[in-house]
Protein backbone atom coordinates (compact mmCIF):
# COMPACT_ATOMS: atom_id res chain seq x y z
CA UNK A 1 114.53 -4.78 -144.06
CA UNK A 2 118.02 -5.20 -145.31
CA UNK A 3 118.37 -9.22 -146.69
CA UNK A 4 121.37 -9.89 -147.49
CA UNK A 5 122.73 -12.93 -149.88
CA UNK A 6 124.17 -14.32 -147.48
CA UNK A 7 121.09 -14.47 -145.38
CA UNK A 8 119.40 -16.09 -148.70
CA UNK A 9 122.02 -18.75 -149.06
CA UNK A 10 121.84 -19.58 -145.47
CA UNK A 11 117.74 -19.73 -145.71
CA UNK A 12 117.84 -21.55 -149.29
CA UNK A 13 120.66 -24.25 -147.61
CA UNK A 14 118.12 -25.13 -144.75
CA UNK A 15 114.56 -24.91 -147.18
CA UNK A 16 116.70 -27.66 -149.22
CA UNK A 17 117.57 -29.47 -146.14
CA UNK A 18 114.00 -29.85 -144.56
CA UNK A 19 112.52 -30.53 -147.86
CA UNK A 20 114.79 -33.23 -148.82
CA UNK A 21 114.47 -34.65 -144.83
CA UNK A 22 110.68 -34.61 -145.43
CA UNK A 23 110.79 -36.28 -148.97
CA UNK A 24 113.07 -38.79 -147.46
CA UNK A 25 110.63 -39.42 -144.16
CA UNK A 26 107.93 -39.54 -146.97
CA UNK A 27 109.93 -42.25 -148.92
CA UNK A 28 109.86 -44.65 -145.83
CA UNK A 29 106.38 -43.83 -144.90
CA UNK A 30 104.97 -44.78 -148.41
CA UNK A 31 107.39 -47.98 -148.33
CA UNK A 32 105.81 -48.88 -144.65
CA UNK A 33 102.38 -47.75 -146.22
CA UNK A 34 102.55 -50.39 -149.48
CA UNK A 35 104.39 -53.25 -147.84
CA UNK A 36 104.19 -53.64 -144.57
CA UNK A 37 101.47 -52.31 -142.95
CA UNK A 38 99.30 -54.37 -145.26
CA UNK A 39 101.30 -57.08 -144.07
CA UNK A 40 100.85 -57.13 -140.26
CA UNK A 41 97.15 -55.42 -140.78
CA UNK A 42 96.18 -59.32 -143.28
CA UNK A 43 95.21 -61.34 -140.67
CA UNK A 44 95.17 -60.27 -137.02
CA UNK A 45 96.33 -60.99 -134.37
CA UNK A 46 98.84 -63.57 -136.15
CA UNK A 47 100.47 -61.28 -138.23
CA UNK A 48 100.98 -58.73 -135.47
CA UNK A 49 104.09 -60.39 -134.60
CA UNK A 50 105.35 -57.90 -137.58
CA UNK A 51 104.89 -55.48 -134.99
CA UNK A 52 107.22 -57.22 -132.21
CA UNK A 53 110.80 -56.12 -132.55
CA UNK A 54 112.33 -59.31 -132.45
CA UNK A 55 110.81 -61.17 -134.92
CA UNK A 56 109.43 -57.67 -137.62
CA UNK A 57 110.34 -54.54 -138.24
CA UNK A 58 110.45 -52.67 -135.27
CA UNK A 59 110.32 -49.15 -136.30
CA UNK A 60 110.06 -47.23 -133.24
CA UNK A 61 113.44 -46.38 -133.29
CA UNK A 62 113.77 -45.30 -136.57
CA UNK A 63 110.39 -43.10 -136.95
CA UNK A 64 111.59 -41.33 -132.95
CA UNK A 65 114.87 -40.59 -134.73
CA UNK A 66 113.86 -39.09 -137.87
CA UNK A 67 110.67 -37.55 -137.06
CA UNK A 68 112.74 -35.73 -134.58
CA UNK A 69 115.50 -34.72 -137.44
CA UNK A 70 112.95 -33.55 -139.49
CA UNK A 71 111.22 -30.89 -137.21
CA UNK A 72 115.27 -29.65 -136.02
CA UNK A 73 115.56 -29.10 -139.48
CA UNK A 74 111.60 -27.38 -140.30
CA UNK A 75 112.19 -25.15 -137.62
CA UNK A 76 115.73 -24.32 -138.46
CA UNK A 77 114.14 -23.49 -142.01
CA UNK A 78 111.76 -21.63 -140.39
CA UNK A 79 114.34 -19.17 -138.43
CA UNK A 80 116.39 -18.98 -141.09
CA UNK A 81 113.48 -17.47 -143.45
CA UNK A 82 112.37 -15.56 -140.78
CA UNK A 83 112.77 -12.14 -142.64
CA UNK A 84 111.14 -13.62 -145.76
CA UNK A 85 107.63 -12.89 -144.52
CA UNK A 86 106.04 -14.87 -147.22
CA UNK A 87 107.99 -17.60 -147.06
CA UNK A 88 108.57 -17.71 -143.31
CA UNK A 89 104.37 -17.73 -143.40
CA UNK A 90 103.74 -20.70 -145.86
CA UNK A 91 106.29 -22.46 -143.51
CA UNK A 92 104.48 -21.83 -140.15
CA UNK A 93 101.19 -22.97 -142.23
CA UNK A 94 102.86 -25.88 -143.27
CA UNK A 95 104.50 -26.63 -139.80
CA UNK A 96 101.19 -26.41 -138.06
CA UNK A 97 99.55 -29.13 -140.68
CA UNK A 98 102.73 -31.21 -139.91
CA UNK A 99 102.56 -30.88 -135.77
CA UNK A 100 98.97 -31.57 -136.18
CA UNK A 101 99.00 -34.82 -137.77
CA UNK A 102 101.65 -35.30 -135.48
CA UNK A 103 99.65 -35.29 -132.33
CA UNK A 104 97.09 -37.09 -134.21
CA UNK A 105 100.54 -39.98 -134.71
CA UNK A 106 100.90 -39.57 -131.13
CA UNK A 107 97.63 -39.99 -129.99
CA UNK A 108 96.34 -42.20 -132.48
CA UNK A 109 98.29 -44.43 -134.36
CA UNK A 110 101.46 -44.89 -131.63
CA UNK A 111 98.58 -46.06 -128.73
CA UNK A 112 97.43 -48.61 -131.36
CA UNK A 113 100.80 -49.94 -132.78
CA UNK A 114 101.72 -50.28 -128.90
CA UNK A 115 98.29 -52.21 -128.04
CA UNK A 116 98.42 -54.67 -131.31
CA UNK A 117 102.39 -55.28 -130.32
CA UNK A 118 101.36 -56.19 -127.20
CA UNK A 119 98.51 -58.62 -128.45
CA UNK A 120 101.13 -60.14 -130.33
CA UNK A 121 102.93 -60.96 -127.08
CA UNK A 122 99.79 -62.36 -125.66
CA UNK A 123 99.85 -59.58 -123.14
CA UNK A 124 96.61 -57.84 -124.09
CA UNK A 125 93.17 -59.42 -125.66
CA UNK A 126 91.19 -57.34 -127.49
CA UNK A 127 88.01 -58.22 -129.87
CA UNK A 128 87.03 -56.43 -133.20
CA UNK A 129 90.51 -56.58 -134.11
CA UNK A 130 90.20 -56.96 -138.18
CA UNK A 131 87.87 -53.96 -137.97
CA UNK A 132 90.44 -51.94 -135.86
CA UNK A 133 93.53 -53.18 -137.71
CA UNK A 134 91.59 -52.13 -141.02
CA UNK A 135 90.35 -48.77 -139.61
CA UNK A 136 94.18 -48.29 -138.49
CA UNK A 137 94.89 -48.89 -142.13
CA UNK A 138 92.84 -46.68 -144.00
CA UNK A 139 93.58 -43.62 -141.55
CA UNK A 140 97.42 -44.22 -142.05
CA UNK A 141 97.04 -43.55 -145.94
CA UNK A 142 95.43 -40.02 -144.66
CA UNK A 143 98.11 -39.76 -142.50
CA UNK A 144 100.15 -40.43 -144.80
CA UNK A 145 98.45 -38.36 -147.68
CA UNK A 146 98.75 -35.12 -145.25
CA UNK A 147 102.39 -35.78 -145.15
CA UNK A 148 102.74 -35.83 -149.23
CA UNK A 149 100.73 -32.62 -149.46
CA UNK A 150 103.11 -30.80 -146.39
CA UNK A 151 106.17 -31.99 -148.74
CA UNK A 152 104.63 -30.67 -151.80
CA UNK A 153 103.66 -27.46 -150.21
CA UNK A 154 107.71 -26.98 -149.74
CA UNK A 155 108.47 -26.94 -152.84
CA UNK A 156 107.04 -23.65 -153.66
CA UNK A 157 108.25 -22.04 -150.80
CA UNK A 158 111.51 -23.38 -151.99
CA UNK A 159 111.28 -22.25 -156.19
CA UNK A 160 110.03 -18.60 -154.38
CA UNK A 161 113.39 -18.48 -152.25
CA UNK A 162 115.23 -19.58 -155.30
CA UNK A 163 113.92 -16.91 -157.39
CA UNK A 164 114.47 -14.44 -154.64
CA UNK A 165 117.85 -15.45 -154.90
CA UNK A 166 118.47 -14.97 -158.33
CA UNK A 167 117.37 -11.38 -158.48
């Protein structure tokens, strides 16, 4: 298979890319994680209104945009180490951790966020909500934790496409 160095530049430009993209999403998620999910999780339901976008945070928006940025630019990386079986492999690996915590997001956390917004409202009523707000909680820094460990597996892939490059 004939690699050129252009085709390593082009593969190195867009490893950088998703890795910085995912150390940046991991940035805001640890913020979130340390200040402000313990926030609107203290006392339920009065400090859901954290949680409503006109009076908190509102971070729909943001987390729709950049989630989405960030898998453009994993599966760009991916296509563009295609020919670098080992590489394009711990990225697929890597991908599939991400896009399953990502249904787990989707199924999980989003429903939830949605629901305790809505208590905050006064739209729905639901009981046990400590217990659920703390169980919400402690599966984010999981969450969270899988994230950190799909960043840090980058950076390998990244030094090995580096050093490909070099000789």
């Amino acid at each position: 298979m004939n690699i050129t160095e252009s085709y390593l530049s082009r593969a190195e430009l867009w490893m950088i890319i998703t890795t910085l993209v995912y150390f940046l999403m991991n940035g805001a998620q640890i913020f979130e994680t340390a200040v402000l999910v313990p926030k609107w999780t203290a006392n339920p339901p009065d400090t859901f209104s954290l949680l409503i976008n006109k009076k908190g945070v509102g971070l729909k928006t943001f987390w729709i945009v950049f989630h989405s940025l960030h898998e453009l630019t994993f599966i760009l990386a991916i296509i563009f180490c295609w020919k670098l079986v080992g590489i394009r492999n711990g990225l697929l690996i890597l991908f599939a951790i991400h896009f399953a915590v990502r249904v787990w997001t989707i199924s999980y956390f989003a429903p939830n966020i949605i629901e305790f917004q809505k208590i905050a409202e006064g739209i729905n009523s639901v009981t046990d909500l400590v217990k659920r707000a703390n169980v919400w909680k402690t599966l984010n820094y999981i969450r969270v934790g899988l994230f950190l460990a799909v960043s840090m597996g980058l950076i390998p892939l990244l030094l090995k496409l580096i050093n490909l490059k070099q000789n």
